[in-house]
Protein backbone atom coordinates (compact mmCIF):
# COMPACT_ATOMS: atom_id res chain seq x y z
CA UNK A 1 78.66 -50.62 58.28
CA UNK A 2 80.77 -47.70 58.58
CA UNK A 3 81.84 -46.34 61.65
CA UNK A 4 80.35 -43.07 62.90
CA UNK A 5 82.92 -40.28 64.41
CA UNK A 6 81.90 -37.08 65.65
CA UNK A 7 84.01 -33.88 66.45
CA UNK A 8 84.76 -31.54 68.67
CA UNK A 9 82.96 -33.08 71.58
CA UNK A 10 81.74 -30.10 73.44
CA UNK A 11 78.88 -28.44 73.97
CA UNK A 12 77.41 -28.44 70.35
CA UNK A 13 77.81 -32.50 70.35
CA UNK A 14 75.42 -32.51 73.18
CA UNK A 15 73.15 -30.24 70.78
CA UNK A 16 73.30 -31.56 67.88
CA UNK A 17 73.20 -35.83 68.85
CA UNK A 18 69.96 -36.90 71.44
CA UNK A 19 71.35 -39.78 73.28
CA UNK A 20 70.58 -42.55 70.99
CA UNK A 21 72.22 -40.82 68.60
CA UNK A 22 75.25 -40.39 70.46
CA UNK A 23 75.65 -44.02 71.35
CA UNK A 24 75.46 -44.37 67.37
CA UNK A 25 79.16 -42.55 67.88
CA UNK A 26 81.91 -45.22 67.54
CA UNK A 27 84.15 -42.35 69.33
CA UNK A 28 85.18 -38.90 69.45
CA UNK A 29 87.46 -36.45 68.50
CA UNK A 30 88.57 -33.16 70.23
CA UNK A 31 91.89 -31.54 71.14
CA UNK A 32 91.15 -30.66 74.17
CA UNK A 33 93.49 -32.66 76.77
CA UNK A 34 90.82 -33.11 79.44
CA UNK A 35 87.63 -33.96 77.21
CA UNK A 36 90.03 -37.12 75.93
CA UNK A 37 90.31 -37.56 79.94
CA UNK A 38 86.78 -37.55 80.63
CA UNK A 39 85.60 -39.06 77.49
CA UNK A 40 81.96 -38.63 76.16
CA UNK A 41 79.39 -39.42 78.49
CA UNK A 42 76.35 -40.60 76.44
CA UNK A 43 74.29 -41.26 79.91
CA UNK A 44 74.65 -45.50 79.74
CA UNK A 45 78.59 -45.29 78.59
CA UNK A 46 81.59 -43.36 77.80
CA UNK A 47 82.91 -42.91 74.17
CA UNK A 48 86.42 -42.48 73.89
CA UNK A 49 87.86 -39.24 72.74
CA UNK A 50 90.95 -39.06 70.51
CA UNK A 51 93.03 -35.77 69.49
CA UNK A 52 91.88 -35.09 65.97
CA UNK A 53 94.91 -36.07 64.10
CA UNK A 54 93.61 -39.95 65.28
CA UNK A 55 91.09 -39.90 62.01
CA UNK A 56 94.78 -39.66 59.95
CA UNK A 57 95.34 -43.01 60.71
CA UNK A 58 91.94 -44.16 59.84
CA UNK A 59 90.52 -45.98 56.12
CA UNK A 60 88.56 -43.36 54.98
CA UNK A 61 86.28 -45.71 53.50
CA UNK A 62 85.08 -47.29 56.96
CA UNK A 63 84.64 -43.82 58.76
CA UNK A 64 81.89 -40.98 58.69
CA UNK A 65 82.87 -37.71 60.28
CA UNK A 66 80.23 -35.43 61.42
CA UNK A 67 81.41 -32.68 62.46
CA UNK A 68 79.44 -31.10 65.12
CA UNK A 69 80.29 -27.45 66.03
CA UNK A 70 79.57 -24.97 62.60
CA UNK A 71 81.43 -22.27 63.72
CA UNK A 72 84.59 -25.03 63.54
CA UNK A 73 83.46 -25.74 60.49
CA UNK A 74 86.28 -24.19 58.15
CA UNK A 75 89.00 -24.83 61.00
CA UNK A 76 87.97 -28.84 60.71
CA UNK A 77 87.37 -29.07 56.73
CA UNK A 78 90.74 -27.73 56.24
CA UNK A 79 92.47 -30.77 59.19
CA UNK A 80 90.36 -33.31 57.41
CA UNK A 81 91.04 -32.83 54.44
CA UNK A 82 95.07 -32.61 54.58
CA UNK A 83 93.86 -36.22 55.82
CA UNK A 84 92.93 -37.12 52.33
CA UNK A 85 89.63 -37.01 53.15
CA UNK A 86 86.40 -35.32 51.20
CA UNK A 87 83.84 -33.30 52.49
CA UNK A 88 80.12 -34.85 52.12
CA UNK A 89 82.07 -38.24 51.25
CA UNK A 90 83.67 -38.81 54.51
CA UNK A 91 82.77 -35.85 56.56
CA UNK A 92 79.94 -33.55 56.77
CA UNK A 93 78.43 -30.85 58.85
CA UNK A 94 76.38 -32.77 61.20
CA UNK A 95 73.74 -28.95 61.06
CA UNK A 96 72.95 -29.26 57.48
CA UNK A 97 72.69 -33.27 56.78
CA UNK A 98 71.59 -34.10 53.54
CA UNK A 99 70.85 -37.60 51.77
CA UNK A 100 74.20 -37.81 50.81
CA UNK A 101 75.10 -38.58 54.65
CA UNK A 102 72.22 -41.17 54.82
CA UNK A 103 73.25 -43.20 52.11
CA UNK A 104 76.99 -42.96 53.28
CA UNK A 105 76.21 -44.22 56.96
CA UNK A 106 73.68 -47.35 55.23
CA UNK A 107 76.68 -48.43 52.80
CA UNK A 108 77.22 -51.52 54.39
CA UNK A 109 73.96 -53.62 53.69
CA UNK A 110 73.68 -55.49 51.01
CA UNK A 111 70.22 -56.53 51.15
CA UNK A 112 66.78 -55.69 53.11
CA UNK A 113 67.08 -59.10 54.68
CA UNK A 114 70.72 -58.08 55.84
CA UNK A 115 69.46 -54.77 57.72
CA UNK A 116 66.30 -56.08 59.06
CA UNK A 117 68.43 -59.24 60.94
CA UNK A 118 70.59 -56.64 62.15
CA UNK A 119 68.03 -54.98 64.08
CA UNK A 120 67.01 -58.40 65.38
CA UNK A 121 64.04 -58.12 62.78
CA UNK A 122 61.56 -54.99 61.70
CA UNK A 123 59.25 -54.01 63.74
CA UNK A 124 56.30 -53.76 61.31
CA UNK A 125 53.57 -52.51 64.30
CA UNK A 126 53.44 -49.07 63.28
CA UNK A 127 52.86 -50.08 59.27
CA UNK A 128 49.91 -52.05 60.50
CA UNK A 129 48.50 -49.24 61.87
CA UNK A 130 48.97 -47.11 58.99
CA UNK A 131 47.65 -49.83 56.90
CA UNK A 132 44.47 -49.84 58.65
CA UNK A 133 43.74 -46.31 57.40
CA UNK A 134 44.88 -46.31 53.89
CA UNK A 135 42.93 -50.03 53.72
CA UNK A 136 39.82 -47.59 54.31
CA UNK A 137 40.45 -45.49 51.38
CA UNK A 138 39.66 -48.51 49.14
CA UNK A 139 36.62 -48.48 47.35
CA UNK A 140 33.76 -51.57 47.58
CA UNK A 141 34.11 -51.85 43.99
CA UNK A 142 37.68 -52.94 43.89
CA UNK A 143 37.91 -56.88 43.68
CA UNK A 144 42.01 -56.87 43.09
CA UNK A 145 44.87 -54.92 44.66
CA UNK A 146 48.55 -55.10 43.99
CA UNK A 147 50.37 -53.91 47.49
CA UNK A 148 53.97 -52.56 45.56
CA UNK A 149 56.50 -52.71 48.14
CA UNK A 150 54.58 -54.91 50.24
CA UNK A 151 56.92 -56.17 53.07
CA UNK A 152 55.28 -58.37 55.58
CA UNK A 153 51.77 -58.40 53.79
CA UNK A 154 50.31 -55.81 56.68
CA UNK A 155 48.02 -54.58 54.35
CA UNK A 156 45.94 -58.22 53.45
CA UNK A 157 45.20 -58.16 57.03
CA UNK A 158 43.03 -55.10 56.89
CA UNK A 159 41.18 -56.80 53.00
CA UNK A 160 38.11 -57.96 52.82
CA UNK A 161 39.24 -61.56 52.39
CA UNK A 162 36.93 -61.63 48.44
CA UNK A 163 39.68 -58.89 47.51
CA UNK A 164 42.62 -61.06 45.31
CA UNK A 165 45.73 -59.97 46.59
CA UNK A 166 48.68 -59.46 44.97
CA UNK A 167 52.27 -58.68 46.90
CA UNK A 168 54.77 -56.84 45.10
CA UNK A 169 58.66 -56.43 46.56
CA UNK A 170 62.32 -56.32 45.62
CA UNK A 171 62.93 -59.51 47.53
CA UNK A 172 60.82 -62.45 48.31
CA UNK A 173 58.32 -62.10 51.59
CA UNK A 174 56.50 -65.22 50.77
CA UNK A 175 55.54 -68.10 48.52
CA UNK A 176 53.32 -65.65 46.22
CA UNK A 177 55.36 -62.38 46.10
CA UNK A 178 55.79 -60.97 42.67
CA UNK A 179 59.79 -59.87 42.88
CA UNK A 180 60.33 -56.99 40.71
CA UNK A 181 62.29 -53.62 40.90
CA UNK A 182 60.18 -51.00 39.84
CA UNK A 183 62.95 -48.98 38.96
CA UNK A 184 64.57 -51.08 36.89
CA UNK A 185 62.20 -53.24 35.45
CA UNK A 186 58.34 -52.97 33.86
CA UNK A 187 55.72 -53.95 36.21
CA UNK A 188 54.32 -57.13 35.64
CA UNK A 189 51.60 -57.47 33.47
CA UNK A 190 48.84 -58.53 35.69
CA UNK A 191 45.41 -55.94 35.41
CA UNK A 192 44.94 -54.71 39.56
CA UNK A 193 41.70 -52.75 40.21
CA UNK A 194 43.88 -51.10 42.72
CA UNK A 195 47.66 -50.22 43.11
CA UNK A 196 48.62 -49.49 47.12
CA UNK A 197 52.02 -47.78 47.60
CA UNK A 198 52.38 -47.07 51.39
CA UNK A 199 55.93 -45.81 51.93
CA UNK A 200 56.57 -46.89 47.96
CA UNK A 201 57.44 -43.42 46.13
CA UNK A 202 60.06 -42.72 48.30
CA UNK A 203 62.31 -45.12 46.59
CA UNK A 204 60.80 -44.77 42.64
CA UNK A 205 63.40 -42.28 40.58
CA UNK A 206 60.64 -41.76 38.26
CA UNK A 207 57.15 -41.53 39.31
CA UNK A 208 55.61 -40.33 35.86
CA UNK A 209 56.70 -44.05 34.37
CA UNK A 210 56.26 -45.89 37.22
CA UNK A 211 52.38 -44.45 37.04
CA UNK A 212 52.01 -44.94 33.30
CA UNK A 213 52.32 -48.25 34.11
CA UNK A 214 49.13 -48.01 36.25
CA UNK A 215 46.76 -46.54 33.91
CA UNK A 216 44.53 -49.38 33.94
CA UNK A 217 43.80 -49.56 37.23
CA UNK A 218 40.52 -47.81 38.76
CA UNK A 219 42.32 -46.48 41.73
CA UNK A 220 45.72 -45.69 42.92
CA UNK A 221 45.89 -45.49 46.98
CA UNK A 222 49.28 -43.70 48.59
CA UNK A 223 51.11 -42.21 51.15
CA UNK A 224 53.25 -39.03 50.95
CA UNK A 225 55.30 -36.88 53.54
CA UNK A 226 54.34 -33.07 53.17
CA UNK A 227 58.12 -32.12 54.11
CA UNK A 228 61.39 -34.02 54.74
CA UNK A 229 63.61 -31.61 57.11
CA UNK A 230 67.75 -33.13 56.94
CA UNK A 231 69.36 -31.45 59.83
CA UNK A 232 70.18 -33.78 62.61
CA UNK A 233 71.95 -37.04 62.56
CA UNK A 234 69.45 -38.04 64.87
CA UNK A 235 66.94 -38.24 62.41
CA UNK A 236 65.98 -41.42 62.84
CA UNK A 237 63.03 -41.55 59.66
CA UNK A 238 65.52 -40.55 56.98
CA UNK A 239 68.78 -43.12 58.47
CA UNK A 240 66.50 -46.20 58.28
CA UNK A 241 64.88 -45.23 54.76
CA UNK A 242 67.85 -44.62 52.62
CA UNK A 243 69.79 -46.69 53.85
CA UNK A 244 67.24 -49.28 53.16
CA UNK A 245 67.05 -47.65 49.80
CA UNK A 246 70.53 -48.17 49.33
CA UNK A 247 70.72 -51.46 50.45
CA UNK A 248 68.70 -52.72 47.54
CA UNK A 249 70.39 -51.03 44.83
CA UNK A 250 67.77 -48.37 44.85
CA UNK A 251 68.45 -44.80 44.18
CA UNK A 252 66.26 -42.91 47.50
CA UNK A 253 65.56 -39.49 45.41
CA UNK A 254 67.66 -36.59 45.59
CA UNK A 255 64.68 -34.36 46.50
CA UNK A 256 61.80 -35.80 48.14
CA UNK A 257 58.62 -36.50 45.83
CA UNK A 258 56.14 -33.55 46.97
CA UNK A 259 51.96 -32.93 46.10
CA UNK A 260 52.44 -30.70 43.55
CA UNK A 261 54.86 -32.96 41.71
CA UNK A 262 52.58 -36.38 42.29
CA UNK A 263 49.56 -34.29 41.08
CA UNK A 264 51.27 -33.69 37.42
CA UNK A 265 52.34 -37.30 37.53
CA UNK A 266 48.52 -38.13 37.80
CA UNK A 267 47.32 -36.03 35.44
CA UNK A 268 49.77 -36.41 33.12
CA UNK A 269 48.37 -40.52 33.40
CA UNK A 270 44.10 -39.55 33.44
CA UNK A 271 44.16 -40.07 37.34
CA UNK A 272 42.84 -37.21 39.78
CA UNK A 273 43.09 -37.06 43.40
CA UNK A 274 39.22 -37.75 45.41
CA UNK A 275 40.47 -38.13 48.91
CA UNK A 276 42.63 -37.65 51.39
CA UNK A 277 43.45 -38.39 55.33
CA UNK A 278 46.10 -37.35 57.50
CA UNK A 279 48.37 -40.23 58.87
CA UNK A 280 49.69 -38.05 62.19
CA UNK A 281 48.38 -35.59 64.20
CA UNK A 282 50.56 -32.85 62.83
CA UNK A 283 49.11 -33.22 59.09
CA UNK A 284 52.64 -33.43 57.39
CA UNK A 285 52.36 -37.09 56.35
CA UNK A 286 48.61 -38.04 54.76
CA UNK A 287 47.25 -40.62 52.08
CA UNK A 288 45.39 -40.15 49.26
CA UNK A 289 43.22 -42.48 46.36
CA UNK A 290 43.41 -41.25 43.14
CA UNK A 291 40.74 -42.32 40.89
CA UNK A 292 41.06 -42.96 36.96
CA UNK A 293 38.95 -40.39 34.60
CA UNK A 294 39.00 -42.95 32.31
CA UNK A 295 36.94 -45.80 33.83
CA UNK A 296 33.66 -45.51 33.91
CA UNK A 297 32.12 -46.04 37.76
């Protein structure tokens, strides 16, 4: 895992990083003699604070510099890079975060298995819930569903137990999961009245093939965000999913999938969209079943 550094570590630190995020901060950097006195208080400790010439000495391939003042922007490219060091490699603006910074900060997991043990396990409690309500968007007439991406099995919890299940991931979960990339390989060839994908698209580089894969099935049930905002390094969604997307080899999309883009995926493959349901109070994240034109019901 990388080490985080953040600079200056003034005002605009305390702006830009809540205090989770700053404890994320292996240290500081500012020139300012007293700050480096002080240090950073992040409310439970105090991060060191080193003049700025201290990230010379670092490997640039075990740091991330976000830099956290814009209007030092230009003033703190130019020190970093006489460093030898790249902007949005190993130092970005910490105001205009992209998934370039994600990926960077997750480089150091190898596996799912590796970053869920390093959190002491995942806490799957708030995928239950959400599999509760996309479990209700299944039909009575399905009989089989393939969960792609399927984790801890939350979803065969919320099945009516007649329902053959089938558990799809990159790694094993348990005796019966199917192990398949998506991305890199064809699904397997096993007819699903139902393909689930709850959190799934996020990680699938193209979701026209991946559904073309699908077109047998009566029903397609899935999850989407209606925006992804990259500002903050606080952003606590986007620095556990790519970097879980890395971790497996995966490429997390360069733009997030939106609607209109999974709409001409579904039409392109006979499906069209019969319901959705919000998954938050705000409405930007919802699931939807798509239903095939072509089967007869």
């Amino acid at each position: 895992m990388k080490k985080v550094i953040a600079v200056p570590a003034g005002r605009w630190a305390r702006e830009l990083l809540t205090l989770a995020g700053a404890e994320r901060i292996e240290y500081f950097l500012d020139d300012d003699p007293e700050i480096q006195k002080n240090g950073f208080s992040t409310g439970t400790s105090v991060k060191p604070v080193y003049p700025v010439n201290h990230a010379a000495a670092e490997n640039p391939d075990d740091i991330v510099i976000v830099i956290t003042d814009s209007r030092a922007f230009a003033e703190l490219r130019d020190r970093l890079t006489s460093f030898g060091l790249e902007e949005n490699r190993h130092f970005f603006d910490g105001w205009h975060l992209d998934i370039g910074f994600y990926r960077t900060i997750g480089d150091g997991f190898t596996t799912w298995m590796q970053y869920e043990n390093s959190v002491g396990g995942f806490d799957y409690s708030e995928f239950d819930r959400r599999a509760g309500k996309m479990a209700s968007l299944i039909p009575p007439d399905v009989t089989s569903v393939m969960d792609m991406g399927c984790g801890d099995e939350v979803l065969k919890r919320h099945l009516n137990p007649e329902i053959r299940y089938y558990g799809l991931d990159v790694v094993r979960r348990s005796a019966d999961t199917i192990i398949c990339d998506a991305n890199a390989e064809p699904l397997p060839d096993i007819q699903v009245d139902a393909y689930y994908m709850a959190g799934f698209l996020l990680y699938m580089n193209d979701v026209e093939k991946l559904i073309s894969q699908m077109r047998g099935a009566k029903y397609l049930i899935f999850d989407l965000w209606n925006y992804v905002e990259f500002r903050r390094y606080d952003n606590i969604y986007m620095n556990i999913y790519t970097r879980r997307a890395r971790s497996v080899s995966w490429n997390a999309r360069e733009q997030f999938l939106s609607l209109p883009e999974m709409i001409n995926a579904l039409t392109a493959n006979g499906f069209v969209i019969e319901k959705a349901m919000e998954l938050n109070r705000t409405g930007s994240y919802c699931c939807y079943r798509a239903g095939n034109l072509r089967t007869a019901r």
